[in-house]
C-alpha atoms as a PDB file:
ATOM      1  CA  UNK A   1      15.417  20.085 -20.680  1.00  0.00           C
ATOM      2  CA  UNK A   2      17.026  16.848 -19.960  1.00  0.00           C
ATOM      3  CA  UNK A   3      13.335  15.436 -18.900  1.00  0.00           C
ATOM      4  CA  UNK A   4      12.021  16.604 -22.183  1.00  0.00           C
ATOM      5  CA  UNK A   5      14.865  15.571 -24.589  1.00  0.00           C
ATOM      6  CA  UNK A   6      13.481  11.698 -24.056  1.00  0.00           C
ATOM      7  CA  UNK A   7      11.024  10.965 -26.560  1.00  0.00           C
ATOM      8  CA  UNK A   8       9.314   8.161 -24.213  1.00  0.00           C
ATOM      9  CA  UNK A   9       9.704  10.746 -21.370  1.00  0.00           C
ATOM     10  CA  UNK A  10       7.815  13.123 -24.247  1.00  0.00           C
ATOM     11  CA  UNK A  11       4.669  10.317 -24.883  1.00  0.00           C
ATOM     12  CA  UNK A  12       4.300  10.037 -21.004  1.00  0.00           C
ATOM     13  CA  UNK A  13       3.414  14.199 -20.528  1.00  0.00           C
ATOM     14  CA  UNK A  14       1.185  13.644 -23.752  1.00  0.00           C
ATOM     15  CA  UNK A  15      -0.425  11.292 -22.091  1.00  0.00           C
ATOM     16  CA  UNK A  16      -0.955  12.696 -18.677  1.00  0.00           C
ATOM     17  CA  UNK A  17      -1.940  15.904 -20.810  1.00  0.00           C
ATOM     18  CA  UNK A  18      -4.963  14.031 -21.511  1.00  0.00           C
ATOM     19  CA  UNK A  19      -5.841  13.713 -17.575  1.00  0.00           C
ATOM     20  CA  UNK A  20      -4.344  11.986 -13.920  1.00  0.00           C
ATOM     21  CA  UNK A  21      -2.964   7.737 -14.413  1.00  0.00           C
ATOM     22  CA  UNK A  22      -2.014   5.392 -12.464  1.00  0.00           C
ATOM     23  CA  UNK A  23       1.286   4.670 -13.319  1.00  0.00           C
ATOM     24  CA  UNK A  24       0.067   0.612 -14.080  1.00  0.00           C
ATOM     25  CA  UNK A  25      -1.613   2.976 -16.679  1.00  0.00           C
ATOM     26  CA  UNK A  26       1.546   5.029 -17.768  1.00  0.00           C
ATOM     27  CA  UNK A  27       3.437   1.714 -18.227  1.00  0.00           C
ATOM     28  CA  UNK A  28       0.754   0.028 -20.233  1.00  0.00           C
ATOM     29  CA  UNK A  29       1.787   1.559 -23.690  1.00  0.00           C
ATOM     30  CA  UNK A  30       5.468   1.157 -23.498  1.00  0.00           C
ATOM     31  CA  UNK A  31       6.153  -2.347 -22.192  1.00  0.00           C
ATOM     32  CA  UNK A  32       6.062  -4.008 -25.478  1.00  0.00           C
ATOM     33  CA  UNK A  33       9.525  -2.035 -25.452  1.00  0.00           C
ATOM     34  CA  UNK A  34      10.397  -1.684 -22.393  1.00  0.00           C
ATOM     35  CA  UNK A  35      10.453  -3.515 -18.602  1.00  0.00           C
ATOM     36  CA  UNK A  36       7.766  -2.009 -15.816  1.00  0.00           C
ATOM     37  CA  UNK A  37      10.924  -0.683 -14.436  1.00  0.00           C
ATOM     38  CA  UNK A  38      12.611   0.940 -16.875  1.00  0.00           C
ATOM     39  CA  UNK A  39       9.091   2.696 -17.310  1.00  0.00           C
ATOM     40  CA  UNK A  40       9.251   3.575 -13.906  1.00  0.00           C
ATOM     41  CA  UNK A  41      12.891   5.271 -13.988  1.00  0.00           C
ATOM     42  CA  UNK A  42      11.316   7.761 -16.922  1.00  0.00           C
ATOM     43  CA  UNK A  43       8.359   8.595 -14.496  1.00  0.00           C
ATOM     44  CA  UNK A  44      10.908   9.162 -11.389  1.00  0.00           C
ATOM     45  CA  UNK A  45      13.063  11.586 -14.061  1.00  0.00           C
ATOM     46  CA  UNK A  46       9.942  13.234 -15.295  1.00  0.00           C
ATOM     47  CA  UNK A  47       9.017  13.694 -10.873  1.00  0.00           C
ATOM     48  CA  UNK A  48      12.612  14.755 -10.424  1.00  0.00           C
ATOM     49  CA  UNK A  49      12.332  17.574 -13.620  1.00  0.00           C
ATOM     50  CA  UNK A  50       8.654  18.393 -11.549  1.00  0.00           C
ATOM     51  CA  UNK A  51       6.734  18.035 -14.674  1.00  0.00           C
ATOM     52  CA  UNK A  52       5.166  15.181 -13.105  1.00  0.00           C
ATOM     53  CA  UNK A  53       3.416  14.920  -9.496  1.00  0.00           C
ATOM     54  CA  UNK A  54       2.571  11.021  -8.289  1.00  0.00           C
ATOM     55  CA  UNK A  55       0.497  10.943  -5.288  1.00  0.00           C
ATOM     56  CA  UNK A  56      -0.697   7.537  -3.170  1.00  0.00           C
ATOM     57  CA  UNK A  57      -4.161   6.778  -2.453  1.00  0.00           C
ATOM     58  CA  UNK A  58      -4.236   2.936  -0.645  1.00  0.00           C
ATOM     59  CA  UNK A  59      -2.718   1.372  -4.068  1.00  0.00           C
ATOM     60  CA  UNK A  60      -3.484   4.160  -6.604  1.00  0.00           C
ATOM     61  CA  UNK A  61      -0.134   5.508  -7.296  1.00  0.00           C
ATOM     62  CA  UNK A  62      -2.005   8.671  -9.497  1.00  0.00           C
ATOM     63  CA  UNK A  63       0.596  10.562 -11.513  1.00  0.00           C
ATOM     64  CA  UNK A  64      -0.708  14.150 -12.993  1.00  0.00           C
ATOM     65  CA  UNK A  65       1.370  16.866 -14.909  1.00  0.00           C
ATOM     66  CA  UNK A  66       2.626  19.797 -13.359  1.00  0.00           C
ATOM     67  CA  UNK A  67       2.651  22.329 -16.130  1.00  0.00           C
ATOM     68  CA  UNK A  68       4.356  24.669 -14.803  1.00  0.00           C
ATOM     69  CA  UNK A  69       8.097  23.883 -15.353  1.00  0.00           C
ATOM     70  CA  UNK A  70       7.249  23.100 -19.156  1.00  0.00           C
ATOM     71  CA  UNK A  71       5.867  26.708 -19.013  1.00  0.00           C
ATOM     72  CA  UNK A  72       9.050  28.207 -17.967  1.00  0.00           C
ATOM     73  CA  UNK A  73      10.470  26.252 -20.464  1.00  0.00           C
ATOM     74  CA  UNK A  74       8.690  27.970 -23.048  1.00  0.00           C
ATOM     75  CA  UNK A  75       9.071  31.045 -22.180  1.00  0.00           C
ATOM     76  CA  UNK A  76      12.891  30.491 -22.009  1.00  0.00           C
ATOM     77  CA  UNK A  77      12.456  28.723 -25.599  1.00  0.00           C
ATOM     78  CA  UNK A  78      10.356  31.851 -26.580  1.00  0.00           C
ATOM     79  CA  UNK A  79      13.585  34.041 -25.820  1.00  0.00           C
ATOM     80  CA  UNK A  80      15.598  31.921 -28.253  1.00  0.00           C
ATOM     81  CA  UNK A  81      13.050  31.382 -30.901  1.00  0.00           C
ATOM     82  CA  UNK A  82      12.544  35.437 -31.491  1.00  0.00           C
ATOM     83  CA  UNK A  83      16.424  35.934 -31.885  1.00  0.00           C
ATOM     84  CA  UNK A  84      16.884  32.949 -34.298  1.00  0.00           C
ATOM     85  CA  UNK A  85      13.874  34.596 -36.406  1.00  0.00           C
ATOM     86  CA  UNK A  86      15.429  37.448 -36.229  1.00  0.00           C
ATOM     87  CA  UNK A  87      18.824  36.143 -37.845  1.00  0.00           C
ATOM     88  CA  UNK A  88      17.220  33.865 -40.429  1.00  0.00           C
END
Protein backbone atom coordinates (compact mmCIF):
# COMPACT_ATOMS: atom_id res chain seq x y z
CA UNK A 1 0.00 0.00 0.00
CA UNK A 2 2.95 2.09 0.74
CA UNK A 3 4.05 1.62 -3.18
CA UNK A 4 0.66 2.80 -4.20
CA UNK A 5 0.08 5.74 -1.75
CA UNK A 6 2.81 7.81 -4.07
CA UNK A 7 1.07 9.56 -6.67
CA UNK A 8 4.36 9.58 -9.01
CA UNK A 9 4.77 5.89 -7.93
CA UNK A 10 0.78 5.83 -9.18
CA UNK A 11 1.67 7.62 -12.95
CA UNK A 12 4.61 5.08 -13.33
CA UNK A 13 2.04 1.67 -13.11
CA UNK A 14 -0.31 3.83 -15.45
CA UNK A 15 2.20 4.02 -17.59
CA UNK A 16 3.66 0.59 -17.69
CA UNK A 17 -0.19 -0.38 -17.85
CA UNK A 18 0.04 0.82 -21.26
CA UNK A 19 2.97 -1.83 -22.14
CA UNK A 20 7.02 -2.84 -21.08
CA UNK A 21 9.73 0.74 -20.84
CA UNK A 22 12.86 1.23 -20.50
CA UNK A 23 13.27 2.97 -17.51
CA UNK A 24 15.22 6.09 -19.74
CA UNK A 25 11.48 5.90 -20.79
CA UNK A 26 9.84 5.82 -17.23
CA UNK A 27 12.03 8.83 -16.26
CA UNK A 28 11.25 10.86 -19.31
CA UNK A 29 7.89 12.37 -17.97
CA UNK A 30 8.91 13.24 -14.51
CA UNK A 31 12.31 14.93 -14.73
CA UNK A 32 11.01 18.33 -15.29
CA UNK A 33 10.29 17.61 -11.43
CA UNK A 34 12.43 15.43 -10.46
CA UNK A 35 16.41 14.12 -10.82
CA UNK A 36 16.99 10.63 -12.99
CA UNK A 37 17.63 9.37 -9.58
CA UNK A 38 15.06 10.24 -7.57
CA UNK A 39 12.98 8.62 -10.53
CA UNK A 40 14.90 5.70 -10.10
CA UNK A 41 14.32 5.28 -6.15
CA UNK A 42 10.26 5.24 -7.07
CA UNK A 43 10.98 2.41 -9.68
CA UNK A 44 13.28 0.38 -7.03
CA UNK A 45 10.08 0.94 -4.36
CA UNK A 46 7.57 0.03 -6.97
CA UNK A 47 10.32 -3.51 -7.69
CA UNK A 48 10.54 -3.86 -3.93
CA UNK A 49 6.29 -3.70 -3.53
CA UNK A 50 6.64 -6.41 -6.84
CA UNK A 51 4.29 -4.39 -8.83
CA UNK A 52 7.07 -3.78 -11.06
CA UNK A 53 9.57 -6.41 -12.77
CA UNK A 54 12.91 -4.68 -14.57
CA UNK A 55 14.80 -7.09 -16.55
CA UNK A 56 18.41 -6.39 -18.55
CA UNK A 57 18.86 -7.03 -22.08
CA UNK A 58 22.72 -5.60 -23.11
CA UNK A 59 21.53 -1.86 -22.09
CA UNK A 60 17.70 -2.22 -22.15
CA UNK A 61 16.86 -2.03 -18.58
CA UNK A 62 12.84 -3.10 -19.61
CA UNK A 63 10.54 -2.53 -16.64
CA UNK A 64 6.86 -4.28 -17.00
CA UNK A 65 4.00 -4.46 -14.32
CA UNK A 66 3.39 -7.33 -12.33
CA UNK A 67 -0.31 -7.19 -11.70
CA UNK A 68 -0.62 -9.41 -9.43
CA UNK A 69 0.12 -7.75 -6.03
CA UNK A 70 -2.26 -4.76 -7.10
CA UNK A 71 -4.79 -7.65 -7.51
CA UNK A 72 -4.50 -8.80 -4.03
CA UNK A 73 -4.77 -5.43 -3.20
CA UNK A 74 -8.09 -5.21 -4.51
CA UNK A 75 -9.45 -7.89 -3.34
CA UNK A 76 -8.32 -6.87 0.21
CA UNK A 77 -9.82 -3.25 -0.72
CA UNK A 78 -12.97 -5.18 -1.96
CA UNK A 79 -13.34 -6.60 1.74
CA UNK A 80 -13.36 -3.05 3.10
CA UNK A 81 -15.35 -1.35 0.47
CA UNK A 82 -18.57 -3.89 1.01
CA UNK A 83 -18.54 -3.21 4.88
CA UNK A 84 -18.23 0.63 4.53
CA UNK A 85 -21.36 0.34 2.01
CA UNK A 86 -22.87 -1.48 4.25
CA UNK A 87 -22.61 1.21 7.17
CA UNK A 88 -23.24 4.27 5.00
Amino acid sequence: MAALADPTRRAMLAQLSRGEANVSDMARPFLDAMSLPAVTKHLKVLEGAGLVTKGRNAQWRPCKLNPEPLRDAVDWMEQYRIAWEDRL
